[in-house]
N, C-alpha and C. Protein backbone atom coordinates (compact mmCIF):
# COMPACT_ATOMS: atom_id res chain seq x y z
N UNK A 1 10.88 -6.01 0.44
CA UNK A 1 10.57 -4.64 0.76
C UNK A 1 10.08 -4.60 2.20
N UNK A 2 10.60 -3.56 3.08
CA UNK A 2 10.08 -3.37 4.05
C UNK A 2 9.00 -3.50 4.78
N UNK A 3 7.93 -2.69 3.82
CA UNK A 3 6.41 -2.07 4.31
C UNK A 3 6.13 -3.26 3.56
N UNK A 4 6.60 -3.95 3.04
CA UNK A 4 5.63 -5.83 2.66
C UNK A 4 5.74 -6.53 4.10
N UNK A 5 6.74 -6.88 4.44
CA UNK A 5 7.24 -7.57 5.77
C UNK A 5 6.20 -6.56 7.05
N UNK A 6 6.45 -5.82 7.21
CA UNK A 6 5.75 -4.93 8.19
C UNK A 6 4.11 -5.34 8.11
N UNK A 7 3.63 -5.24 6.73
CA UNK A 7 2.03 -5.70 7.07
C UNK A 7 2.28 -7.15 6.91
N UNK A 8 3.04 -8.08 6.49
CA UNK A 8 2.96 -9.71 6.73
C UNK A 8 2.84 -10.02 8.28
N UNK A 9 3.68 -9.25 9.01
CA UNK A 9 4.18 -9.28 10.53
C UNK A 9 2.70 -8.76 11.05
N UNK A 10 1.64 -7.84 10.56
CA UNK A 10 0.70 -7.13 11.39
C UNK A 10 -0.84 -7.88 11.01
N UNK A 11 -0.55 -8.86 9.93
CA UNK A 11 -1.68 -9.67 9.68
C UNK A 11 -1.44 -11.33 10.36
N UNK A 12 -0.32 -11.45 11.17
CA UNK A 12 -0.07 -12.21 11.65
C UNK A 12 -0.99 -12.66 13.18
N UNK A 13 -0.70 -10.92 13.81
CA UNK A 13 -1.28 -10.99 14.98
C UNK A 13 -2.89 -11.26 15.16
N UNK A 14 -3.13 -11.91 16.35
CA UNK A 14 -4.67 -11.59 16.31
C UNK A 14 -5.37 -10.81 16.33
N UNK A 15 -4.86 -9.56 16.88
CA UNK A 15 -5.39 -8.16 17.06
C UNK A 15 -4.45 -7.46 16.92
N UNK A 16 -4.99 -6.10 16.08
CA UNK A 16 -4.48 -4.50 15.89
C UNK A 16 -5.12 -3.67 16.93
N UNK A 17 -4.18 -3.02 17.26
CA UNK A 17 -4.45 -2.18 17.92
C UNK A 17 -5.24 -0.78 17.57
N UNK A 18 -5.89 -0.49 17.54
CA UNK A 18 -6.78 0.62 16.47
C UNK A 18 -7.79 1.46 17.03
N UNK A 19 -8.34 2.35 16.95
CA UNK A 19 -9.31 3.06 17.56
C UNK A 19 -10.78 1.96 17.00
N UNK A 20 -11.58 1.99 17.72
CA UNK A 20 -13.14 1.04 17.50
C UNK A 20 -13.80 2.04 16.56
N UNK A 21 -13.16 2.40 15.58
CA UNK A 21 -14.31 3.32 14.66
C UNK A 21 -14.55 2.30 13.39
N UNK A 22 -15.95 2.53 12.95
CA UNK A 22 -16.15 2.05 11.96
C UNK A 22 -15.81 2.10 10.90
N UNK A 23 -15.17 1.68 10.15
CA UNK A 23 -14.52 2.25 8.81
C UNK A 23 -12.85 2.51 8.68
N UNK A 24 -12.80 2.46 10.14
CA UNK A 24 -11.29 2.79 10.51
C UNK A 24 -10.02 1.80 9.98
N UNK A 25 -10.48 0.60 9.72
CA UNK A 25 -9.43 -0.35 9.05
C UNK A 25 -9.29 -0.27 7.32
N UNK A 26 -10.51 0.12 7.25
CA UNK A 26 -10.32 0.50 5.37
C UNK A 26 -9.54 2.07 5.57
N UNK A 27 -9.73 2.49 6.36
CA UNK A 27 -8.53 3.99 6.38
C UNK A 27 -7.43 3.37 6.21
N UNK A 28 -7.12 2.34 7.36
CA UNK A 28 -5.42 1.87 7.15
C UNK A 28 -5.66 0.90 5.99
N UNK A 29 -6.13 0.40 5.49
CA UNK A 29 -5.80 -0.63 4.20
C UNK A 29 -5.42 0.60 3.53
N UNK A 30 -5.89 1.47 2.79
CA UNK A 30 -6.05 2.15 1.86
C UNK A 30 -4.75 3.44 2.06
N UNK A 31 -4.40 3.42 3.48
CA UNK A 31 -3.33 4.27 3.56
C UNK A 31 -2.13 3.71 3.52
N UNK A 32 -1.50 2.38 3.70
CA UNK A 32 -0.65 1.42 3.84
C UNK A 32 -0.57 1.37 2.62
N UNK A 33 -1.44 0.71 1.74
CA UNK A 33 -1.42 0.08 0.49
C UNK A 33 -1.36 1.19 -0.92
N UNK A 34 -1.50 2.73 -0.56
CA UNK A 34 -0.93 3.56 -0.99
C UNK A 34 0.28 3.94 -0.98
N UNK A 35 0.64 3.74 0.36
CA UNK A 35 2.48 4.14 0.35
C UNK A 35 2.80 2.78 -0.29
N UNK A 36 2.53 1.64 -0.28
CA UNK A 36 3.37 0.66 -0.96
C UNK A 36 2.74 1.00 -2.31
N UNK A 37 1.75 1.35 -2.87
CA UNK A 37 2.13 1.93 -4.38
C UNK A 37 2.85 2.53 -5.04
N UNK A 38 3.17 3.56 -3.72
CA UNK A 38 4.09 4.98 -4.56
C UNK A 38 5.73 4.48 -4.06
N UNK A 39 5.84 3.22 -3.10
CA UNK A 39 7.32 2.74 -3.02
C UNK A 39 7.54 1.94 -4.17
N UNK A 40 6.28 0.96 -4.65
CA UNK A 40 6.61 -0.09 -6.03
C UNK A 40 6.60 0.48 -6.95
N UNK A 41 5.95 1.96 -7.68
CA UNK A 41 6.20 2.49 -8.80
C UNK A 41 7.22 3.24 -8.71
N UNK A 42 8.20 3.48 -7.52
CA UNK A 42 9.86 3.92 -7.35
C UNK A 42 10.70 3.07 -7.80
N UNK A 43 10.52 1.93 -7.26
CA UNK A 43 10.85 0.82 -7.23
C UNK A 43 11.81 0.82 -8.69
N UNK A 44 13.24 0.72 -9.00
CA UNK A 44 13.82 0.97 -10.44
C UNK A 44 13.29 -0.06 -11.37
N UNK A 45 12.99 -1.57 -10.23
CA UNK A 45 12.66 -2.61 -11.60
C UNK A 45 11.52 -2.37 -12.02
N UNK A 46 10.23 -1.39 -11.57
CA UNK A 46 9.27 -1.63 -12.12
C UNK A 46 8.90 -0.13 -12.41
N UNK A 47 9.80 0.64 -12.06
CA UNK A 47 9.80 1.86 -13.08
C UNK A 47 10.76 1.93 -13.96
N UNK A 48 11.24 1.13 -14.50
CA UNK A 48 12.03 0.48 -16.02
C UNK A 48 10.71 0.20 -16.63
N UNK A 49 9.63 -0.58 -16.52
CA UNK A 49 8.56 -1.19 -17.02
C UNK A 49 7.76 -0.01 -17.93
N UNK A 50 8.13 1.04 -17.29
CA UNK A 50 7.55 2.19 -18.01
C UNK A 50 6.61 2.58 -19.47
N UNK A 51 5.43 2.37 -19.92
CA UNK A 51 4.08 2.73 -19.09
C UNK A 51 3.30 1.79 -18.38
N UNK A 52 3.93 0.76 -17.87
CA UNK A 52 3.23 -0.53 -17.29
C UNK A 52 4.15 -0.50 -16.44
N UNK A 53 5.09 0.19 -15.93
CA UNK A 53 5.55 -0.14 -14.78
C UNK A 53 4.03 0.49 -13.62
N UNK A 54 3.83 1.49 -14.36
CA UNK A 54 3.12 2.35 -13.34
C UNK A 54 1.64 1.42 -12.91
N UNK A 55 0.85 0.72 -13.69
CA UNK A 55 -0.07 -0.46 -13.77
C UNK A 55 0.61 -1.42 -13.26
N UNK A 56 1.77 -2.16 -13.49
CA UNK A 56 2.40 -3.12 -12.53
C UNK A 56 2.34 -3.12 -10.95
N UNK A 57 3.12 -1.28 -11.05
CA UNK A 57 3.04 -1.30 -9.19
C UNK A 57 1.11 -1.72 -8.62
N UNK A 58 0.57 -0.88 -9.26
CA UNK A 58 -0.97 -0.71 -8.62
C UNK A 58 -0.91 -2.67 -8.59
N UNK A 59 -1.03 -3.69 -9.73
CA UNK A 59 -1.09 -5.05 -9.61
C UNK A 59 0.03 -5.73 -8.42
N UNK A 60 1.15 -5.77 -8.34
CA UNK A 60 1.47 -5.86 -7.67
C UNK A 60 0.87 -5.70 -6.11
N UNK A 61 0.65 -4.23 -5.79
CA UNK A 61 0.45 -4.00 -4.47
C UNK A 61 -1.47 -4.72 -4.28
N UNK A 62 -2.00 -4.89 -5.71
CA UNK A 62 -3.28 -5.54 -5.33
C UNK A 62 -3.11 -7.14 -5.27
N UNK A 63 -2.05 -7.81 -5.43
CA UNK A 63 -2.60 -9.24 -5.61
C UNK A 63 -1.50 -9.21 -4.07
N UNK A 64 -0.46 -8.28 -3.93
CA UNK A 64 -0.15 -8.92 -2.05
C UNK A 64 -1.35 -8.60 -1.46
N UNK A 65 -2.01 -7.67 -1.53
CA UNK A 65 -3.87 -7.44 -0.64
C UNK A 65 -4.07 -8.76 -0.85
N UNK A 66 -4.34 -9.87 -1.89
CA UNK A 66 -4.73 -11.16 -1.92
C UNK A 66 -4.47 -11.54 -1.15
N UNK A 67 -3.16 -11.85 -1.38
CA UNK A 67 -2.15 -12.71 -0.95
C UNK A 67 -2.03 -12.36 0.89
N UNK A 68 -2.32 -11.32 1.51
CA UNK A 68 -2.40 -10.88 2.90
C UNK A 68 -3.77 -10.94 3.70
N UNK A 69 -4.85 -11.04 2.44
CA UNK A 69 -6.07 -11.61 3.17
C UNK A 69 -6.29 -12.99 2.96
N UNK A 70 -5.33 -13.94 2.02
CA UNK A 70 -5.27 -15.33 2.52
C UNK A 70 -4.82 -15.79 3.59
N UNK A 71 -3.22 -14.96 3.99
CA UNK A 71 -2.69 -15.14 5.23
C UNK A 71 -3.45 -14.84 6.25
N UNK A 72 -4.33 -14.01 6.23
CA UNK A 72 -4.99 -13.68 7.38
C UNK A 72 -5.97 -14.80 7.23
N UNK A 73 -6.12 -15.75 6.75
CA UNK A 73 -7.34 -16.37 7.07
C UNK A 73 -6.89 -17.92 7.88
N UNK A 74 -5.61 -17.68 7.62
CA UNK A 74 -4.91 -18.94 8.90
C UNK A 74 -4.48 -18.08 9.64
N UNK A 75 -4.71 -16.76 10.59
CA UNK A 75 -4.39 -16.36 11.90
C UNK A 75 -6.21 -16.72 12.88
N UNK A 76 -5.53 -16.70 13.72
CA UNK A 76 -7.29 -16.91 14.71
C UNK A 76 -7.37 -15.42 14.80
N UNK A 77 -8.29 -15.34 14.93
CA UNK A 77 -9.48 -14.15 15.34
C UNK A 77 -9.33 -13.35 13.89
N UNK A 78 -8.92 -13.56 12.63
CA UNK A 78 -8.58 -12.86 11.83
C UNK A 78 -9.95 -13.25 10.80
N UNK A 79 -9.55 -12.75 9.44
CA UNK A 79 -11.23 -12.89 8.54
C UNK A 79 -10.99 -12.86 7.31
N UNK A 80 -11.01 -12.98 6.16
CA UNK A 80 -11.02 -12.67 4.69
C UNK A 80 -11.90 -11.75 4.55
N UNK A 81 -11.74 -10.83 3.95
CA UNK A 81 -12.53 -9.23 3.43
C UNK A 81 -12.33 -8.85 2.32
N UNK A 82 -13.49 -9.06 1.75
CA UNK A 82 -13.04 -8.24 0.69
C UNK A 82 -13.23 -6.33 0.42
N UNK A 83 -13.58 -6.48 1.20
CA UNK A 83 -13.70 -5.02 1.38
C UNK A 83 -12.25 -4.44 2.10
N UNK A 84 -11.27 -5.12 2.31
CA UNK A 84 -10.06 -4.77 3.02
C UNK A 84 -9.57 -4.69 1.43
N UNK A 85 -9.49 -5.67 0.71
CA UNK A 85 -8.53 -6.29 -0.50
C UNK A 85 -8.93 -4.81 -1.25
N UNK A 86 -10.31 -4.41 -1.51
CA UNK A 86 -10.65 -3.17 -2.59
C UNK A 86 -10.07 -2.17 -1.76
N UNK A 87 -10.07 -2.33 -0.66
CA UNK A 87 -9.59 -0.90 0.14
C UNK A 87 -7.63 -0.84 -0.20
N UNK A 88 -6.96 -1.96 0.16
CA UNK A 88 -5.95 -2.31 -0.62
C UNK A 88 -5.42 -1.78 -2.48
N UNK A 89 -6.63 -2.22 -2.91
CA UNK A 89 -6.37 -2.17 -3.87
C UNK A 89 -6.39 -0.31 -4.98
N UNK A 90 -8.01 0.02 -4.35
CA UNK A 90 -7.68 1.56 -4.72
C UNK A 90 -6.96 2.53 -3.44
N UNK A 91 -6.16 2.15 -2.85
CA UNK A 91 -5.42 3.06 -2.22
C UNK A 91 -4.07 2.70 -3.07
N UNK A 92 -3.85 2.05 -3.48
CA UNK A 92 -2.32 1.78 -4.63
C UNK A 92 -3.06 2.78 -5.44
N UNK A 93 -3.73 2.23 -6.53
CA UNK A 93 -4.51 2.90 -7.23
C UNK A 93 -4.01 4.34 -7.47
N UNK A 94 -5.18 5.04 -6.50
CA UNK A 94 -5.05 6.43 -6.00
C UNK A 94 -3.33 7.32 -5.93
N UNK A 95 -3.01 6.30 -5.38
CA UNK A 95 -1.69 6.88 -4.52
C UNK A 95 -0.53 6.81 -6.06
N UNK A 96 -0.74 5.78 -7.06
CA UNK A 96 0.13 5.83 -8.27
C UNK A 96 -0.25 6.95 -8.92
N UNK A 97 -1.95 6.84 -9.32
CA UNK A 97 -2.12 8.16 -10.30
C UNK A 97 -1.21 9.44 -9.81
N UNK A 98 -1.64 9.48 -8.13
CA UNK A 98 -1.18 11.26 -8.12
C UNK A 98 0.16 11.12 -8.01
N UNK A 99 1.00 10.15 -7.72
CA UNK A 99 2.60 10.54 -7.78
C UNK A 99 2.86 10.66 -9.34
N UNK A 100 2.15 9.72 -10.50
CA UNK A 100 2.35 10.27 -12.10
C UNK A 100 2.25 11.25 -12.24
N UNK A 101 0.71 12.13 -11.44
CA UNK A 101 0.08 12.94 -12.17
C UNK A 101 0.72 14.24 -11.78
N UNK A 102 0.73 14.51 -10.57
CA UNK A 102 0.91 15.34 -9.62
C UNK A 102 2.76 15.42 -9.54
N UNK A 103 3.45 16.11 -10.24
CA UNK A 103 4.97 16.31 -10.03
C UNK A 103 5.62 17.28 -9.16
N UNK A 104 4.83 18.03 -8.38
CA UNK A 104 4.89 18.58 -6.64
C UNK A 104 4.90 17.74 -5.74
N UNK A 105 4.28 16.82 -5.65
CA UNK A 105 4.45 15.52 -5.12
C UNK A 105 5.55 14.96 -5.23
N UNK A 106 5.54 14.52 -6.66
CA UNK A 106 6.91 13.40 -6.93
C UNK A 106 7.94 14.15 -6.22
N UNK A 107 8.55 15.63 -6.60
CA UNK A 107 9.56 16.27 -6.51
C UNK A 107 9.83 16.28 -4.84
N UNK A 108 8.25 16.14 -4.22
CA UNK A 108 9.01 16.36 -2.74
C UNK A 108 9.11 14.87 -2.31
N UNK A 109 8.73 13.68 -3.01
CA UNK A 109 8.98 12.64 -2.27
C UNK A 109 10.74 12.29 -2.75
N UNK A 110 10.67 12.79 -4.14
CA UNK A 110 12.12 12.29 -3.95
C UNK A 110 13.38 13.43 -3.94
N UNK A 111 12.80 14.22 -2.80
CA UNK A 111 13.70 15.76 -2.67
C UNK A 111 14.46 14.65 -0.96
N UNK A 112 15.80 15.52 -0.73
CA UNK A 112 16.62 14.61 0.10
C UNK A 112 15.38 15.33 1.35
N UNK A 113 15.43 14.33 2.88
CA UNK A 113 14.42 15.24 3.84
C UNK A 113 14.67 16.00 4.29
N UNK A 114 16.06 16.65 4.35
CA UNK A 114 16.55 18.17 4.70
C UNK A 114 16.38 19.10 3.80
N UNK A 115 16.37 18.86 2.36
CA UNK A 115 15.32 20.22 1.45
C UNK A 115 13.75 20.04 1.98
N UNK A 116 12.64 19.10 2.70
CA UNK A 116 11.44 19.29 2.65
C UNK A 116 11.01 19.91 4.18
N UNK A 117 11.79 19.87 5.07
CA UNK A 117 11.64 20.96 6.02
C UNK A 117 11.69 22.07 5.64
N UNK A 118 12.56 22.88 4.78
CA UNK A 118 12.24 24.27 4.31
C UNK A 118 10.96 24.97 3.80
């Protein structure tokens, strides 16, 4: 999957580029690791899994948080957090419930992007 490779490639580097705000990297854990929730519960093999596909995606997208704060702990200047991994982990979370819950949502994520300009 794409947005897997994309944060493997961005936990690689020694530095992100980011505004110096406090709190500002659990924004992006938690916003990253939401869109890869609501791409893995799309996902056909693990929305076949159906009512555990939807618990699969959230596991899934929490054990790569593992698995991306181990990698980060062989880059230099990088750190193990667990406060990245929970930020990881309820932004899947979050981001599965409301695409289940919420079907205004679903309908515009999987409306073609020339019906969601209208």
């Amino acid at each position: 999957m794409l947005l897997m490779a994309v944060i493997f490639v961005a936990s690689s580097r020694t530095t992100i580029a980011g505004p110096e705000v406090v709190g500002a990297d659990k924004v992006a854990h938690f916003t990253v690791y939401a869109w890869l929730g609501v791409l893995l519960v799309r996902w056909p093999a693990v929305a076949a899994l159906r009512p555990l596909g939807v618990w699969s995606a959230v596991a899934i997208a929490s054990l790569y948080g593992i698995s991306d704060e181990v990698h980060q702990s062989f880059t230099p200047g990088r750190a193990v957090e667990l406060a990245d991994w929970a930020a990881d982990t309820i932004g899947a979370f979050v981001a599965v419930a409301v695409y289940t819950r919420w079907t205004g949502f679903r309908r515009w994520l999987e409306s073609a992007p020339r019906q969601r300009a209208r």
